[in-house]
Protein backbone atom coordinates (compact mmCIF):
# COMPACT_ATOMS: atom_id res chain seq x y z
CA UNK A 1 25.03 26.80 19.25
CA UNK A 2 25.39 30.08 21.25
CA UNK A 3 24.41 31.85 18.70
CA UNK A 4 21.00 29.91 18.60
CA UNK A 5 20.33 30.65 21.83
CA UNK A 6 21.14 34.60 21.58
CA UNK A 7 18.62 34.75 18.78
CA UNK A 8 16.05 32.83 20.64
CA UNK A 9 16.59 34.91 23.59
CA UNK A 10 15.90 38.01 21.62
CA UNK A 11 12.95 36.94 19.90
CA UNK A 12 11.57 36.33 23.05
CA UNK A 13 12.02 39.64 24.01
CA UNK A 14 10.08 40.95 20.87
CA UNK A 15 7.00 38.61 21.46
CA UNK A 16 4.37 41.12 23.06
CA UNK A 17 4.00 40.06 26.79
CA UNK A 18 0.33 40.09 28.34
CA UNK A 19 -0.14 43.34 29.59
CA UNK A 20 1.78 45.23 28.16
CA UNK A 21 0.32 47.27 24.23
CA UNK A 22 2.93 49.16 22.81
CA UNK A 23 4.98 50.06 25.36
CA UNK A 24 2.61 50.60 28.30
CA UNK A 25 1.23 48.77 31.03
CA UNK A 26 -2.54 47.82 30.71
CA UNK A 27 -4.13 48.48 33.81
CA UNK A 28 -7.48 46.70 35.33
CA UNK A 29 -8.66 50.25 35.00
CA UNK A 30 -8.29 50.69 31.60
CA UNK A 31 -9.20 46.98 30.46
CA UNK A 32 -13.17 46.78 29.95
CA UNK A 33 -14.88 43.71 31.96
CA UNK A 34 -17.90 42.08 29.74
CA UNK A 35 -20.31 40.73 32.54
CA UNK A 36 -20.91 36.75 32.44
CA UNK A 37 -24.51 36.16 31.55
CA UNK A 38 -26.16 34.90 34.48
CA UNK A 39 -26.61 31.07 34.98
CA UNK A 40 -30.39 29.61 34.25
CA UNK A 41 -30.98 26.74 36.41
CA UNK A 42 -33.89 24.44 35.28
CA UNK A 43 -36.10 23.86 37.43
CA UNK A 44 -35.81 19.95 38.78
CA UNK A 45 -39.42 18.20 37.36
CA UNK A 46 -41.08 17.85 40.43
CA UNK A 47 -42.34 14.60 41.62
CA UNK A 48 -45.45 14.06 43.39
CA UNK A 49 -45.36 12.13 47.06
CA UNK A 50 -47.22 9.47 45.75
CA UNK A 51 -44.48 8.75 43.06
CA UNK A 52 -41.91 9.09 45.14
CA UNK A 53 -43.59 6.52 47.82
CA UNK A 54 -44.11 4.34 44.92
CA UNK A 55 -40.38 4.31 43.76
CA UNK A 56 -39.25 3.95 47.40
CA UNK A 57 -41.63 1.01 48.22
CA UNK A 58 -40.57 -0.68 44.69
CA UNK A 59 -37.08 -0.09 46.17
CA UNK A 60 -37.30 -2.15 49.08
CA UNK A 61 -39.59 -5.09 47.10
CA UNK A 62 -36.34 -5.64 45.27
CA UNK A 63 -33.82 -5.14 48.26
CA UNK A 64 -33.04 -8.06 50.21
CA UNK A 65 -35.03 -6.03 53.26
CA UNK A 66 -38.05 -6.43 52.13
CA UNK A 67 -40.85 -4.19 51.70
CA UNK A 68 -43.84 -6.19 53.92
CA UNK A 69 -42.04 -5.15 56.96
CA UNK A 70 -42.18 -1.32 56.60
CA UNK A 71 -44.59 1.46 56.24
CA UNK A 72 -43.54 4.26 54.24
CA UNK A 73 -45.23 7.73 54.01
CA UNK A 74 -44.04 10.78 52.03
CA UNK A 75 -45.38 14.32 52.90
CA UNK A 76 -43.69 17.06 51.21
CA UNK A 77 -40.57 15.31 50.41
CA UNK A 78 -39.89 13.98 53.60
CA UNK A 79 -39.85 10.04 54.04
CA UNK A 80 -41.09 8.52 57.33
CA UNK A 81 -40.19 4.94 57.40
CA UNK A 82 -41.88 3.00 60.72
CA UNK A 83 -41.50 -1.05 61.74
CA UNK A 84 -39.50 -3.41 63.05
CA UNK A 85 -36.33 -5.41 62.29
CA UNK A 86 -34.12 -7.55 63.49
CA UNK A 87 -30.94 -7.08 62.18
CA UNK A 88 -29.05 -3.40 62.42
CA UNK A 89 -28.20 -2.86 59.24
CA UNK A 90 -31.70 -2.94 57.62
CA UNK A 91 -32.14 0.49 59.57
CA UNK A 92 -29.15 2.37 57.67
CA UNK A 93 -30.07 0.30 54.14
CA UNK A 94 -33.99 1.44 54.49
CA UNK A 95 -33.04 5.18 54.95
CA UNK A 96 -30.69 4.86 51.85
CA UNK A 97 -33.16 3.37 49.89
CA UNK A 98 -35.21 6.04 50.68
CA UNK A 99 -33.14 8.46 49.73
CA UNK A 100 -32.50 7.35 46.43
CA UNK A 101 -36.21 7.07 45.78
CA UNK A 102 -36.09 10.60 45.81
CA UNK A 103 -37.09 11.13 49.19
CA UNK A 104 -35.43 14.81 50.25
CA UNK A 105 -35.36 13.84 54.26
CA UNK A 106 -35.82 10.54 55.87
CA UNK A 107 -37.21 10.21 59.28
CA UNK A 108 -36.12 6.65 60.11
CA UNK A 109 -38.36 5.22 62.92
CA UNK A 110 -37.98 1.76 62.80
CA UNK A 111 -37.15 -0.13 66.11
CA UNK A 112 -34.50 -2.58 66.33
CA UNK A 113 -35.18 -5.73 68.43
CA UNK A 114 -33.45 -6.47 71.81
CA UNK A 115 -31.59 -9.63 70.55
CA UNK A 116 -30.39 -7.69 67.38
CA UNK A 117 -28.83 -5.01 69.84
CA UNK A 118 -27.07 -7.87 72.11
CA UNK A 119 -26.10 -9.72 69.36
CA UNK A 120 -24.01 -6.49 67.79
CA UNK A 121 -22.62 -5.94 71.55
CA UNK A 122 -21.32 -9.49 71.57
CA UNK A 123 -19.51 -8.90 68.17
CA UNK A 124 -18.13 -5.27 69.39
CA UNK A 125 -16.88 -7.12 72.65
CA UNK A 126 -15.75 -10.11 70.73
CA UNK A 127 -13.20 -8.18 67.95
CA UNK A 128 -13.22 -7.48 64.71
CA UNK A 129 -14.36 -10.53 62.32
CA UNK A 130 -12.39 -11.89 59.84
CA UNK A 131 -13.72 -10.20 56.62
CA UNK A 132 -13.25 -6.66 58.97
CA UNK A 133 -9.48 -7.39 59.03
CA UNK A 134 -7.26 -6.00 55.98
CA UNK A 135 -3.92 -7.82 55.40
CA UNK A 136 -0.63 -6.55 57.28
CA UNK A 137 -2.79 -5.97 60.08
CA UNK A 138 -1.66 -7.78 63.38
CA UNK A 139 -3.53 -10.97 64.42
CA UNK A 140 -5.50 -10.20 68.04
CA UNK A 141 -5.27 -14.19 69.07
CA UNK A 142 -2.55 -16.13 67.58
CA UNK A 143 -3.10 -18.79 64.51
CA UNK A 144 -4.48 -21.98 65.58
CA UNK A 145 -2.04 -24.86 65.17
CA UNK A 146 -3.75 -26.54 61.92
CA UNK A 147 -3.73 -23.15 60.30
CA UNK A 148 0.66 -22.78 60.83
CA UNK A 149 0.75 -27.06 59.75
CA UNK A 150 -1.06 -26.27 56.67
CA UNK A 151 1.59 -23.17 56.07
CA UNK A 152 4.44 -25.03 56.83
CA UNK A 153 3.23 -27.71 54.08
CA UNK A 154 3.01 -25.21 51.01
């Protein structure tokens, strides 16, 4: 078994090493570099603002937000979305949808109503809900006493 491993040891030492050409050191000097051919980009197909208007207003027809609500213009790219809502989240979902219509900015100016804006303070000041809580985290108001009964049963 030693033996094995002395002849493996010396063939290793015969195998050419990078770097090294019969007996001498290759330097980055003396090694010639081949330039990489430069990188052609296609050109993205451009899309007109009218398409892009049409593929974001299609967008929201098929969202739950609607698309009746909203005006949408495109100049040079750049969405402007305008109305009114009355829940928050329809402002965040329109300038997504907006963006995946292929919009390259969005310039979200739609209002949110007064009792949209209380309604998210009472949640903030009321906790996190339910569905925001992930298991192993602690309970901020203890189980009700129906909830610990039905427990105790199973």
């Amino acid at each position: 078994m030693r033996s094995f491993a002395i002849m493996v040891a010396m063939l290793s030492l015969a195998v050419p090493r990078p770097g090294w050409t019969a007996g001498t050191l290759v330097t980055p000097q003396s090694v010639q570099t081949t330039k990489p051919k430069p990188v052609t980009r296609r050109a993205a197909p451009t899309r007109t603002d009218a398409d892009i208007e049409k593929d974001i207003r299609n967008r929201f027809s098929k969202s739950k937000i609607g698309a009746e609500k909203y005006q949408v213009h495109v100049q040079g790219g750049v969405a402007t979305i305008e109305g009114k809502t009355d829940v928050i989240q329809h402002k965040g979902v329109a300038t997504r949808l907006a963006r995946l219509g292929g919009a390259t900015s969005v310039k979200n100016q739609i209002q949110i109503s007064e009792a949209a804006k209380q309604k998210a303070a009472q949640n903030l000041a009321s906790g996190r809900r339910r569905a925001q809580i992930k298991r192993g985290d602690a309970r901020s108001e203890p189980r009700s006493q129906t909830a610990a009964a039905a427990k105790s049963r199973s």
